[in-house]
Structures are given as C-alpha cells and as structure tokens.
N, C-alpha and C. Protein backbone atom coordinates (compact mmCIF):
# COMPACT_ATOMS: atom_id res chain seq x y z
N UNK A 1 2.18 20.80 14.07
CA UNK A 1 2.37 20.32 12.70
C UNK A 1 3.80 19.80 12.55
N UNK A 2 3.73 18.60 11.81
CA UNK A 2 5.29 18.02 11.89
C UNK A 2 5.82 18.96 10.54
N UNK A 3 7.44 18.79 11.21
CA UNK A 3 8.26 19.72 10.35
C UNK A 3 9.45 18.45 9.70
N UNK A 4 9.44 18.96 8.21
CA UNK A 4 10.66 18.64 7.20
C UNK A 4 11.90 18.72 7.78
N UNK A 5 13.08 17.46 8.09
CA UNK A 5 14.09 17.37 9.12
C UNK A 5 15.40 17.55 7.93
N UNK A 6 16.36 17.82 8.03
CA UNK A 6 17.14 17.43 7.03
C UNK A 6 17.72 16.25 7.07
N UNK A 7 17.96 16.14 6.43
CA UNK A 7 18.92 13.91 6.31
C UNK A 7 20.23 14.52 6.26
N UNK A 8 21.18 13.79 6.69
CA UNK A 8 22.88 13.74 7.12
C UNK A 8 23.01 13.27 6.15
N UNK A 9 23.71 13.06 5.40
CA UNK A 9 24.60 12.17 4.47
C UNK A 9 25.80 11.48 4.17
N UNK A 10 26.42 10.56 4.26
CA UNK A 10 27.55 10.43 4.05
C UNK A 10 28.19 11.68 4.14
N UNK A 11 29.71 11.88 4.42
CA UNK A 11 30.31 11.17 5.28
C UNK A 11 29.75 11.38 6.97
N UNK A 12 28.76 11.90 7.17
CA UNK A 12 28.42 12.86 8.73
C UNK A 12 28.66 11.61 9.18
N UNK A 13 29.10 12.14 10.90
CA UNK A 13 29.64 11.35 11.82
C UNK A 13 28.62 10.87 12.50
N UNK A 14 27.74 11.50 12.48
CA UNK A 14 26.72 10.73 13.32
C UNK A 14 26.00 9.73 12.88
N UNK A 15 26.22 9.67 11.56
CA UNK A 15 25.82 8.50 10.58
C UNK A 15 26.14 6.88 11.13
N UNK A 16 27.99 7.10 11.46
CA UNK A 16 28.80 5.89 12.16
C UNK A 16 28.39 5.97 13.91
N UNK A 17 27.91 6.94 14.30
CA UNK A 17 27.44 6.68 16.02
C UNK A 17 26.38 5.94 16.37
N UNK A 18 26.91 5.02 17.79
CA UNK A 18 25.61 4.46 18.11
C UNK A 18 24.78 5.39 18.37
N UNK A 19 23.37 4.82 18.40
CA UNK A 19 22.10 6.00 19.25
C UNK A 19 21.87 5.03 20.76
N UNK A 20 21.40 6.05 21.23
CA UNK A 20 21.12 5.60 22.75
C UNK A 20 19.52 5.22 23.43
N UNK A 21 19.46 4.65 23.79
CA UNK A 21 18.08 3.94 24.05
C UNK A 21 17.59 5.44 24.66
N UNK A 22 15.97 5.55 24.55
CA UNK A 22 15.21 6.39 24.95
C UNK A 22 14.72 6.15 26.27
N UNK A 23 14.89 6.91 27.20
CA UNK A 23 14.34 5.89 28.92
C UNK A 23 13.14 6.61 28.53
N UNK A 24 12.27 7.14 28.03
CA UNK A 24 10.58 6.95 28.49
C UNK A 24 10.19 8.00 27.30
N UNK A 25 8.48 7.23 26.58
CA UNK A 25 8.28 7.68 25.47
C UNK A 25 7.32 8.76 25.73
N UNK A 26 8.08 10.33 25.75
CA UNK A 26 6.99 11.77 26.14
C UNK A 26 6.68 12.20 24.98
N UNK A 27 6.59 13.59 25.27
CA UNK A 27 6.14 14.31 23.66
C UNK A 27 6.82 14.38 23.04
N UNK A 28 7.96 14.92 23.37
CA UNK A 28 9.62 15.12 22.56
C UNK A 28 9.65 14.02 21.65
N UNK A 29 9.36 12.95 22.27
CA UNK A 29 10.01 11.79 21.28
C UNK A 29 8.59 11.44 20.38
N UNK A 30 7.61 11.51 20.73
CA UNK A 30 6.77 11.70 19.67
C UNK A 30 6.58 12.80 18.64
N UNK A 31 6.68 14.09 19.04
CA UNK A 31 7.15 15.25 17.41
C UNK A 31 8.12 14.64 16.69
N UNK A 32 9.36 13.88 17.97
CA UNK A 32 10.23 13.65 16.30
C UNK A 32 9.72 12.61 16.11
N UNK A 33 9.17 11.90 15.90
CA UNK A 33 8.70 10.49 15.48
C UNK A 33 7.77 11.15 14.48
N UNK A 34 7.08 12.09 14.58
CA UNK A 34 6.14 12.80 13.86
C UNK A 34 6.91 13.96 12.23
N UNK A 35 7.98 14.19 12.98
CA UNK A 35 8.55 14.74 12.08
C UNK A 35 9.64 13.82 11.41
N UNK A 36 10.16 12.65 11.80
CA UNK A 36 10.54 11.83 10.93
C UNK A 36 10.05 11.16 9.86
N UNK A 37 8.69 11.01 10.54
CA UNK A 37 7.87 10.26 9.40
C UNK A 37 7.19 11.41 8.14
N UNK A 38 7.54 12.61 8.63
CA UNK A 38 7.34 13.74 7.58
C UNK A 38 8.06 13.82 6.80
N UNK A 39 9.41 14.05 7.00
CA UNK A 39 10.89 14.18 6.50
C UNK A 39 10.86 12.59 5.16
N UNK A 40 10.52 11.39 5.87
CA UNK A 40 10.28 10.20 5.45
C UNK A 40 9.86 10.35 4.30
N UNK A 41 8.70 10.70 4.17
CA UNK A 41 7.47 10.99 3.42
C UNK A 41 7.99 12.17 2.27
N UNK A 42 8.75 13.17 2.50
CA UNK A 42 8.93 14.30 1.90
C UNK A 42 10.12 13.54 1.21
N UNK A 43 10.44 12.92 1.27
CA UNK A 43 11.78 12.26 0.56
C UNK A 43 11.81 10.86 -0.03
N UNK A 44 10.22 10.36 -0.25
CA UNK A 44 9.70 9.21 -0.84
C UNK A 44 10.76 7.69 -0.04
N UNK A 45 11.48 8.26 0.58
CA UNK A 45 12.05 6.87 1.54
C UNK A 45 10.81 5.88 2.07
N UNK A 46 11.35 4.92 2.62
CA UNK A 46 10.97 3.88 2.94
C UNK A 46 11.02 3.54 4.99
N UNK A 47 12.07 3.92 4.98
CA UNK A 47 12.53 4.54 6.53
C UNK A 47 13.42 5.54 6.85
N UNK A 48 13.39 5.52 8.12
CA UNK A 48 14.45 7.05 8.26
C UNK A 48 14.80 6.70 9.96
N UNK A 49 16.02 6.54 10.17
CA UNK A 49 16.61 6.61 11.47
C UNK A 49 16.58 8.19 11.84
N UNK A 50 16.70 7.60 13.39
CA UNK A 50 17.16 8.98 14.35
C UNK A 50 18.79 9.39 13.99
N UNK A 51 19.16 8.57 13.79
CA UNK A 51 21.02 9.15 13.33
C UNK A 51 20.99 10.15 11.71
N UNK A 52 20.23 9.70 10.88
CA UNK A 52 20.22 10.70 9.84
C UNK A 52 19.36 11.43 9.95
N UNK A 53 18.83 12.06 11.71
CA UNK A 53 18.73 13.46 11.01
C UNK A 53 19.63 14.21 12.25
N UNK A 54 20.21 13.43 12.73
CA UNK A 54 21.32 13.67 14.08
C UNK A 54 20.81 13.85 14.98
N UNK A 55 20.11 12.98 15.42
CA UNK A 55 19.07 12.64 16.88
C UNK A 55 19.96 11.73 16.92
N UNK A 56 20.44 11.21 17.94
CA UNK A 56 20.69 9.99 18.57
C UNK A 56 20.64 9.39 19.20
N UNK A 57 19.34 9.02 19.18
CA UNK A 57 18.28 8.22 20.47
C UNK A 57 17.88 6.89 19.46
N UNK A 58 17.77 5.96 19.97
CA UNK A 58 17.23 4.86 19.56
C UNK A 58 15.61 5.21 18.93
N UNK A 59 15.15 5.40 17.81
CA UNK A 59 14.07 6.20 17.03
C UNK A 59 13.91 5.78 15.39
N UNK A 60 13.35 5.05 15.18
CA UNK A 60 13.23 4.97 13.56
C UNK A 60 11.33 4.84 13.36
N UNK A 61 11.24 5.24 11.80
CA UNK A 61 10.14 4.80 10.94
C UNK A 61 10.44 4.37 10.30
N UNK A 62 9.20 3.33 9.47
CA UNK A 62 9.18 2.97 8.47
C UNK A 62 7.52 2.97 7.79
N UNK A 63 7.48 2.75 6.68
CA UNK A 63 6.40 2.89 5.85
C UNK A 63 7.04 2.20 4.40
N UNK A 64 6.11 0.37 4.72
CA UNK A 64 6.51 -0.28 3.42
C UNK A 64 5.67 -0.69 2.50
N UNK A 65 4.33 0.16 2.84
CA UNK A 65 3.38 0.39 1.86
C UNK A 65 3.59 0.71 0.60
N UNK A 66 2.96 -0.09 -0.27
CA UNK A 66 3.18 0.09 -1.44
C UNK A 66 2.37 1.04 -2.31
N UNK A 67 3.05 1.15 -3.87
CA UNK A 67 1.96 2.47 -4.06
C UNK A 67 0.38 2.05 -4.64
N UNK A 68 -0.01 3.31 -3.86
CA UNK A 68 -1.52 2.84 -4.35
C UNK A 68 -2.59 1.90 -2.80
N UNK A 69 -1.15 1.61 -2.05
CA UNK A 69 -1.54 1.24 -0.82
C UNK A 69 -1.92 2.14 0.05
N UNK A 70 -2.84 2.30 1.39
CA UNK A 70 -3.22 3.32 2.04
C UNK A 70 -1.59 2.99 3.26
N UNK A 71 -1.50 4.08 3.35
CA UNK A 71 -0.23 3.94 4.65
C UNK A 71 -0.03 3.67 5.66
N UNK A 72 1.00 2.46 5.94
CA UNK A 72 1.03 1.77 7.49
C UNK A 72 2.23 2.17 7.82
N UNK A 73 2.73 3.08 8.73
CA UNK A 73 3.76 3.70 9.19
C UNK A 73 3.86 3.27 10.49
N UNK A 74 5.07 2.66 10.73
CA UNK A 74 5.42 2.64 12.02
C UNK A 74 5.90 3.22 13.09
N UNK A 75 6.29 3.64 14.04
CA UNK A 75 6.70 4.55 14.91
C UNK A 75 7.75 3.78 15.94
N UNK A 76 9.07 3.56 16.31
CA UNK A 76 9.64 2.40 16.85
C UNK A 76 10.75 3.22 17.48
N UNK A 77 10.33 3.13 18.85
CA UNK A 77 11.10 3.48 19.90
C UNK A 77 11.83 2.00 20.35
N UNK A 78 13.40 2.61 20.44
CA UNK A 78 14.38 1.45 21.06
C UNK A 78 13.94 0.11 20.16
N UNK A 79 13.67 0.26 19.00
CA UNK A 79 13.58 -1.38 18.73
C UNK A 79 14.53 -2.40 18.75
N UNK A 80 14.20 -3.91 18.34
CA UNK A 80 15.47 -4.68 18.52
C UNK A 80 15.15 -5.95 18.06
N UNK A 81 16.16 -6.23 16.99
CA UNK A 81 15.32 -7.74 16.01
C UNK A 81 15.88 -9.04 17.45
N UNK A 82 14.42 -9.60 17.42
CA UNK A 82 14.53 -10.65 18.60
C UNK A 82 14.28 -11.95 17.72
N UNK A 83 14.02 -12.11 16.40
CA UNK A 83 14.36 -13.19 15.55
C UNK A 83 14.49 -13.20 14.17
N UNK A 84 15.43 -13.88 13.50
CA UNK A 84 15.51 -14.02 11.99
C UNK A 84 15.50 -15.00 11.47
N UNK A 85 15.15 -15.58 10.21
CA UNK A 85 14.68 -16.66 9.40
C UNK A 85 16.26 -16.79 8.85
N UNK A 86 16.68 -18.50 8.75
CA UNK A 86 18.07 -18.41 7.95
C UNK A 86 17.75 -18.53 6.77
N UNK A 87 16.70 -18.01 5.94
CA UNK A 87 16.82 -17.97 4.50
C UNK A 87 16.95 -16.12 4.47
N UNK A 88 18.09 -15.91 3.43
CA UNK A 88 18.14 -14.32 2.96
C UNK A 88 17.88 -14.18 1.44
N UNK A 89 17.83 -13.31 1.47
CA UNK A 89 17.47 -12.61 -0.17
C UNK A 89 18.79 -11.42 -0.67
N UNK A 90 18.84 -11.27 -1.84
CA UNK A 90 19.24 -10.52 -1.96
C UNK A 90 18.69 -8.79 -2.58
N UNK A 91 18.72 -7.94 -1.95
CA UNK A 91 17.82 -6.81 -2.34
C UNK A 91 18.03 -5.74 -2.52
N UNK A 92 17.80 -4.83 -4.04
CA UNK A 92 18.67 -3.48 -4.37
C UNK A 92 18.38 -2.32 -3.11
N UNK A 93 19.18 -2.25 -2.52
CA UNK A 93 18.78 -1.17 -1.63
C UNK A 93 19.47 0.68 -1.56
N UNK A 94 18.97 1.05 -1.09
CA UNK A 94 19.42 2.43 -1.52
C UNK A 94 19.29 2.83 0.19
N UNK A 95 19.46 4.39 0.18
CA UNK A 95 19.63 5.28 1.63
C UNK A 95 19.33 6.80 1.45
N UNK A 96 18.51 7.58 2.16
CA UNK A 96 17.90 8.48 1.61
C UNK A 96 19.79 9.25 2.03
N UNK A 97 20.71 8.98 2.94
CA UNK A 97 21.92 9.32 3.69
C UNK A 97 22.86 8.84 2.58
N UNK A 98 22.73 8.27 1.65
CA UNK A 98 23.77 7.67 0.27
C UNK A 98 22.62 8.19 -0.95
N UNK A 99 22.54 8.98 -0.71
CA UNK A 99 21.15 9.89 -1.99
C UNK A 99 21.55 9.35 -3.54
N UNK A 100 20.60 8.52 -4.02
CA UNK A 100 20.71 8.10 -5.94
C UNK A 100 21.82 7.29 -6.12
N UNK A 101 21.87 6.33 -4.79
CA UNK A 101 22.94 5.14 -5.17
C UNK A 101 22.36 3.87 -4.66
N UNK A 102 22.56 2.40 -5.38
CA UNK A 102 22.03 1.83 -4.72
C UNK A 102 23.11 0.45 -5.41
N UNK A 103 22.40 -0.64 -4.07
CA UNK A 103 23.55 -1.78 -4.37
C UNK A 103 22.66 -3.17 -3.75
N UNK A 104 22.93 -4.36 -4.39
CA UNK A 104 22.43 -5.61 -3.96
C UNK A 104 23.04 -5.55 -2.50
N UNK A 105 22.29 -6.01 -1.19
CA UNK A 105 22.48 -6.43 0.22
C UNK A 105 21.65 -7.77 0.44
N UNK A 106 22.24 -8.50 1.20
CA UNK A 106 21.98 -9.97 1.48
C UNK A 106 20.82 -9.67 2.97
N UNK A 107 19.81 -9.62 2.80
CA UNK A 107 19.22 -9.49 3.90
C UNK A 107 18.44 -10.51 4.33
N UNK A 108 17.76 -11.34 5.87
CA UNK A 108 16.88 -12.21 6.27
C UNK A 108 15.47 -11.56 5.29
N UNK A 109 15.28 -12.95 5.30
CA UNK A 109 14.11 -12.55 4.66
C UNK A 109 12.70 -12.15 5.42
N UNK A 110 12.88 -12.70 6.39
CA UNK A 110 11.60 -12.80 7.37
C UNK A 110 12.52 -11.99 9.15
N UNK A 111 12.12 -11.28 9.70
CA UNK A 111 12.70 -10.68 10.90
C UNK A 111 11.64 -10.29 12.12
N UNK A 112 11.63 -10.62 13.07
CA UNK A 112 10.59 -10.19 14.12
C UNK A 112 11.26 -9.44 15.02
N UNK A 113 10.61 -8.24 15.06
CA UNK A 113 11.42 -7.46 16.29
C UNK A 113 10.35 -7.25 17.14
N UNK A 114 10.62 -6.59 18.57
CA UNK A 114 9.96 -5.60 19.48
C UNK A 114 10.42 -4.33 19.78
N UNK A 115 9.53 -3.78 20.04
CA UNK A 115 9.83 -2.08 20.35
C UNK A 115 8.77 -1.52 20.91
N UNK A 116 8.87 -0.37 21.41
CA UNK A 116 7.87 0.15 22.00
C UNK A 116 7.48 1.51 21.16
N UNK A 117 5.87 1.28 21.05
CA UNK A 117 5.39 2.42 20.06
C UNK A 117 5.23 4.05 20.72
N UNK A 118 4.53 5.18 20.26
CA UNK A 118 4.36 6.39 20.60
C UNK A 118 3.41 6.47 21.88
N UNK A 119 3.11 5.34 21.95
CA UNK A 119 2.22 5.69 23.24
C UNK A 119 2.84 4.88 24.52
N UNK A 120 4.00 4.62 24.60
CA UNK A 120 4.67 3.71 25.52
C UNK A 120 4.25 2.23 25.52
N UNK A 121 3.70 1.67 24.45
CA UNK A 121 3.52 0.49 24.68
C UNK A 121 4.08 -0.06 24.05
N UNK A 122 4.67 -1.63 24.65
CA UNK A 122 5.40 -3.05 23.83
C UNK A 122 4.62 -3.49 23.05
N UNK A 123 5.43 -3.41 21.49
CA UNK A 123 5.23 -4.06 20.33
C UNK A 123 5.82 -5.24 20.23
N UNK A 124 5.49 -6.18 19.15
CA UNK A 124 6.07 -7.22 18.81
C UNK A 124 5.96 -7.03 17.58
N UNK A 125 6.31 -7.23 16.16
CA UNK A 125 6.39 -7.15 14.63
C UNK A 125 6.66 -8.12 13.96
N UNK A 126 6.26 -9.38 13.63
CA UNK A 126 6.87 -10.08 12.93
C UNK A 126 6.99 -9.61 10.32
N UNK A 127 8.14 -9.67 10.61
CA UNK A 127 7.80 -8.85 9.08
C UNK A 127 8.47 -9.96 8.24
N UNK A 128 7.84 -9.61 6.88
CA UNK A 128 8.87 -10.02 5.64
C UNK A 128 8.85 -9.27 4.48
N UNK A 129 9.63 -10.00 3.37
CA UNK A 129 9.30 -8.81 2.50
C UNK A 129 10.03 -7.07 2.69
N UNK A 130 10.21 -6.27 2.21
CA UNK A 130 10.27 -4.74 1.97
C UNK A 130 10.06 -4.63 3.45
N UNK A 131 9.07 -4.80 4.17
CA UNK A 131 8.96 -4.49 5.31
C UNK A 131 10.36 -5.16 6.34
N UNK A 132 10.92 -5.82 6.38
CA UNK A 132 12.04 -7.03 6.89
C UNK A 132 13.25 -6.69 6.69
N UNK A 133 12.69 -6.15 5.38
CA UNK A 133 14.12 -5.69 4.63
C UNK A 133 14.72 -3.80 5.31
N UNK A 134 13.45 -3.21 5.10
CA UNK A 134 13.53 -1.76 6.17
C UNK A 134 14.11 -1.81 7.26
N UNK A 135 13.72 -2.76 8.41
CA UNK A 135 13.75 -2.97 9.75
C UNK A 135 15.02 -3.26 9.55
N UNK A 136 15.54 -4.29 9.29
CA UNK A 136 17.41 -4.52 9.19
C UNK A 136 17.90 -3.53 8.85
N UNK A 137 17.61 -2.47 7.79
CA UNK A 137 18.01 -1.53 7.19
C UNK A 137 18.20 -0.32 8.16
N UNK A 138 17.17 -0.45 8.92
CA UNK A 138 16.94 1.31 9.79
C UNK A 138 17.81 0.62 11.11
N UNK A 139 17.60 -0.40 11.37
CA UNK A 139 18.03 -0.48 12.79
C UNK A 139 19.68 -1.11 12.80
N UNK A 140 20.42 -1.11 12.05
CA UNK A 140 22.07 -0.95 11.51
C UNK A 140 21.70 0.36 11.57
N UNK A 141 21.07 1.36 10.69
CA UNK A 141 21.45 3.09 11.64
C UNK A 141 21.64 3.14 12.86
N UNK A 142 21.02 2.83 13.70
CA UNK A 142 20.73 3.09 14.81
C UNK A 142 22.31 2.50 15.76
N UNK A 143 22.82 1.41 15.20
CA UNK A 143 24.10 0.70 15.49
C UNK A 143 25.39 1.68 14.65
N UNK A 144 25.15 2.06 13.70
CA UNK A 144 26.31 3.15 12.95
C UNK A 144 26.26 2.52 11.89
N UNK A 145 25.83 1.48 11.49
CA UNK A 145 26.22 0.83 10.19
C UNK A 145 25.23 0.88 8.78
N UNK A 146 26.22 1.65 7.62
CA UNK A 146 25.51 1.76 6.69
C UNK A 146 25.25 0.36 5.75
N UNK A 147 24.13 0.33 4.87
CA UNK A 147 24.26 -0.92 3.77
C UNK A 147 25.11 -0.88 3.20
N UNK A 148 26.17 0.39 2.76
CA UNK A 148 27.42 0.15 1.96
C UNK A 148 28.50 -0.32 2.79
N UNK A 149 28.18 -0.75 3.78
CA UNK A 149 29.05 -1.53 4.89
C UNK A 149 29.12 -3.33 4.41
N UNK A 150 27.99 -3.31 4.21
CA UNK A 150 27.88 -4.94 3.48
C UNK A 150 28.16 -5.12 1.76
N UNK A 151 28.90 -4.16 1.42
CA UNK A 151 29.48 -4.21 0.03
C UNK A 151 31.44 -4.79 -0.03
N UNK A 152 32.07 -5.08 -1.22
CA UNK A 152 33.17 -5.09 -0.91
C UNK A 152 34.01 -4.31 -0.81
N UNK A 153 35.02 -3.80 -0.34
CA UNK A 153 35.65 -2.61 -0.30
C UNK A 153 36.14 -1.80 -1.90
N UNK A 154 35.87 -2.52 -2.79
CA UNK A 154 35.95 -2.20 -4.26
C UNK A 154 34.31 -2.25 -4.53
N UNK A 155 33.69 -2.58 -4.28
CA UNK A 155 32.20 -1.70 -4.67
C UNK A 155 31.98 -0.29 -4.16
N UNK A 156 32.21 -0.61 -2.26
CA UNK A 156 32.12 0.83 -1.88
C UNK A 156 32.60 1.61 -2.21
N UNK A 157 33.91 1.42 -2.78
CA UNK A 157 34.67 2.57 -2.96
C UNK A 157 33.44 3.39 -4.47
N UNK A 158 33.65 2.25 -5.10
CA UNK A 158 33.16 2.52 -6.48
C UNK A 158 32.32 3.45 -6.20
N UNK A 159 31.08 3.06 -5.63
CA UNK A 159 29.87 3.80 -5.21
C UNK A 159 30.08 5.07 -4.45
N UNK A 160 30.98 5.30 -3.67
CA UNK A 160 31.12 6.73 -3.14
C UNK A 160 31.79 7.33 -4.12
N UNK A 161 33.00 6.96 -4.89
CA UNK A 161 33.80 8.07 -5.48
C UNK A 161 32.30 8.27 -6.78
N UNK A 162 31.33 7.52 -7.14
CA UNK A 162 30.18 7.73 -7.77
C UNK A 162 29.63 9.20 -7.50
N UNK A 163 28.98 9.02 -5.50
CA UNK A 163 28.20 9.84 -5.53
C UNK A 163 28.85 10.78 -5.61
N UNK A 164 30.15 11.09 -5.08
CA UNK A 164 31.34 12.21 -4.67
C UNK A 164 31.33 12.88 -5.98
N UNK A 165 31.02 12.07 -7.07
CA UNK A 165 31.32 12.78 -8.49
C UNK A 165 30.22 13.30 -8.98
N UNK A 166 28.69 12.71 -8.82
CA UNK A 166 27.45 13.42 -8.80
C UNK A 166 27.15 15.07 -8.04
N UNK A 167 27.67 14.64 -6.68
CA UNK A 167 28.04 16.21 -6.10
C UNK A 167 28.17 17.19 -6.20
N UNK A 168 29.87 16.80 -6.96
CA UNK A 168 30.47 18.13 -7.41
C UNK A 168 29.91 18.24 -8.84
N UNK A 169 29.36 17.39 -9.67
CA UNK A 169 28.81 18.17 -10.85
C UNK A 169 27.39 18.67 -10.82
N UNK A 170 26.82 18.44 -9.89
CA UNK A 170 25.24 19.25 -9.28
C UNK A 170 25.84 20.19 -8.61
N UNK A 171 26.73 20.88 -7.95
CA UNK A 171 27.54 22.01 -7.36
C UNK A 171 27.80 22.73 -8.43
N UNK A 172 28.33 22.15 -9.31
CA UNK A 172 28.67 23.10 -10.32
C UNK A 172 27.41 23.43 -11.45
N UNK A 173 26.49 22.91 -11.12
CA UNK A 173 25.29 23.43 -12.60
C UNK A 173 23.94 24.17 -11.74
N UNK A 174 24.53 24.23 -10.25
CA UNK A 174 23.61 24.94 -9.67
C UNK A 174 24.17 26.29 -9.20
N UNK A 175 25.96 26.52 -9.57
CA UNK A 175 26.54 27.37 -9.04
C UNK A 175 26.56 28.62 -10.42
C-alpha cells in the first residue's frame, strides 16, 4: 500500500539539488513512484518531484486531470523535454514546496518530452495545456529550480517574506 511522503519546503536544500538519473527501473523506484503519486493526491497537487520529498533520483508525477475527470497519472523516470513550441503563456502557478503562494510564470505552451515509465519502458509525451505546464514545472525540480526562480527578485522576495509571515502566525494559533 502506498504511503503519504512528506513535501520539503522552502528553504530545504534538497529543493536547490540536482537529482540523479535512475540506472534501472526496479521495485524501489516503483513504491516511490507509487507513493508519490499518493502524497500527490493527498495534497490535491498537480505534480510532485523526487527532490520534494528528498529522493534525489530523477522521479516525478503528474496528474492534469481535471475535476470530474477520471485520472491520468503519469509515472516518469529520468524524463527530459526533447521539444518546445516558441509560443508561451503565462500561468498562475503555485508548489505544493511554496504551500498557499502563487505567481504568474511564462511557460511553453506545448512541450514533448521522453522518459521511461514503471515498467522500464521508453515514453514519448507530447503535452499542452496544464499538462505542459506540470512537466516544465516538475522537471526544473528535478534541476533545483523553483517557479519562484522565474519571478523578479522583488516579487520573490515579496512572496517568501509572505509565506515566512503565514508560518509564524499558523505557529502561533496552533501553539
């Protein structure tokens, strides 16, 4: 039975570390693939890297099913965007690792990656949409880089000394 993982959050270090490619897809890497997509799920996210839950293996899900949609979850060992569309969008995005903050990011609109799924086999994905938008999203985890990385250094700031201040006043009404 997959198990509830905890998410890292800002500032954790493993947040900014690369992850390391997986040399071969066994069981190990399928429970956590199994328990990511639990953790995922238990936290109404959209995706979830191997770096926020401090795995650091090349490892993400996603699930960009919408509601009311039946669920298409992906499972993506070592993935890697092998093409992008030069039209971008701009799109409110949030981070289950930046918890109840969110900010416009300039993302491709259309992205095709490959990866290899839970059963060792080569995928190909071509996405757009929420789905396009995930995949850029999870796989900058996997590189160290958060979406508040693509803000200006006076937004980010804004937005952390935000959550930093949400924190300590949920610390204090739970203490």
């Amino acid at each position: 039975m997959a198990r509830v993982l905890k998410v890292l959050e800002v500032p954790s270090p493993a947040l900014r570390a690369k992850a390391q490619p997986v040399a071969a897809v066994d069981d190990d890497i399928r429970r956590m693939l199994d328990d990511m997509l639990a953790t995922m799920y238990a936290h109404n996210g959209v995706g979830l890297s191997g770096n926020q839950v401090g795995v650091l293996k090349r490892v993400a899900v996603i699930d960009a099913s919408g509601d009311g949609e039946p669920p298409r979850p992906y499972k993506l060992v070592n993935p890697r965007i092998t093409g992008v569309s030069a039209e971008t969008i701009g799109h409110n995005e949030g981070c289950l690792s930046v918890p109840k903050e969110y900010a416009c990011v300039d993302r491709h609109v259309s992205v095709t990656a490959a990866y290899t799924d839970e059963n060792g086999a080569e995928r190909t994905l071509a996405a757009d949409g929420l789905l396009a938008i995930a995949l850029q999203h999870e796989l900058d985890h996997l590189d160290g880089k958060l979406f508040i990385d693509y803000l200006t250094p006076f937004k980010r700031g804004r937005l952390l000394r935000h959550l930093e201040k949400r924190r300590k006043k949920e610390a204090e009404e739970s203490a």
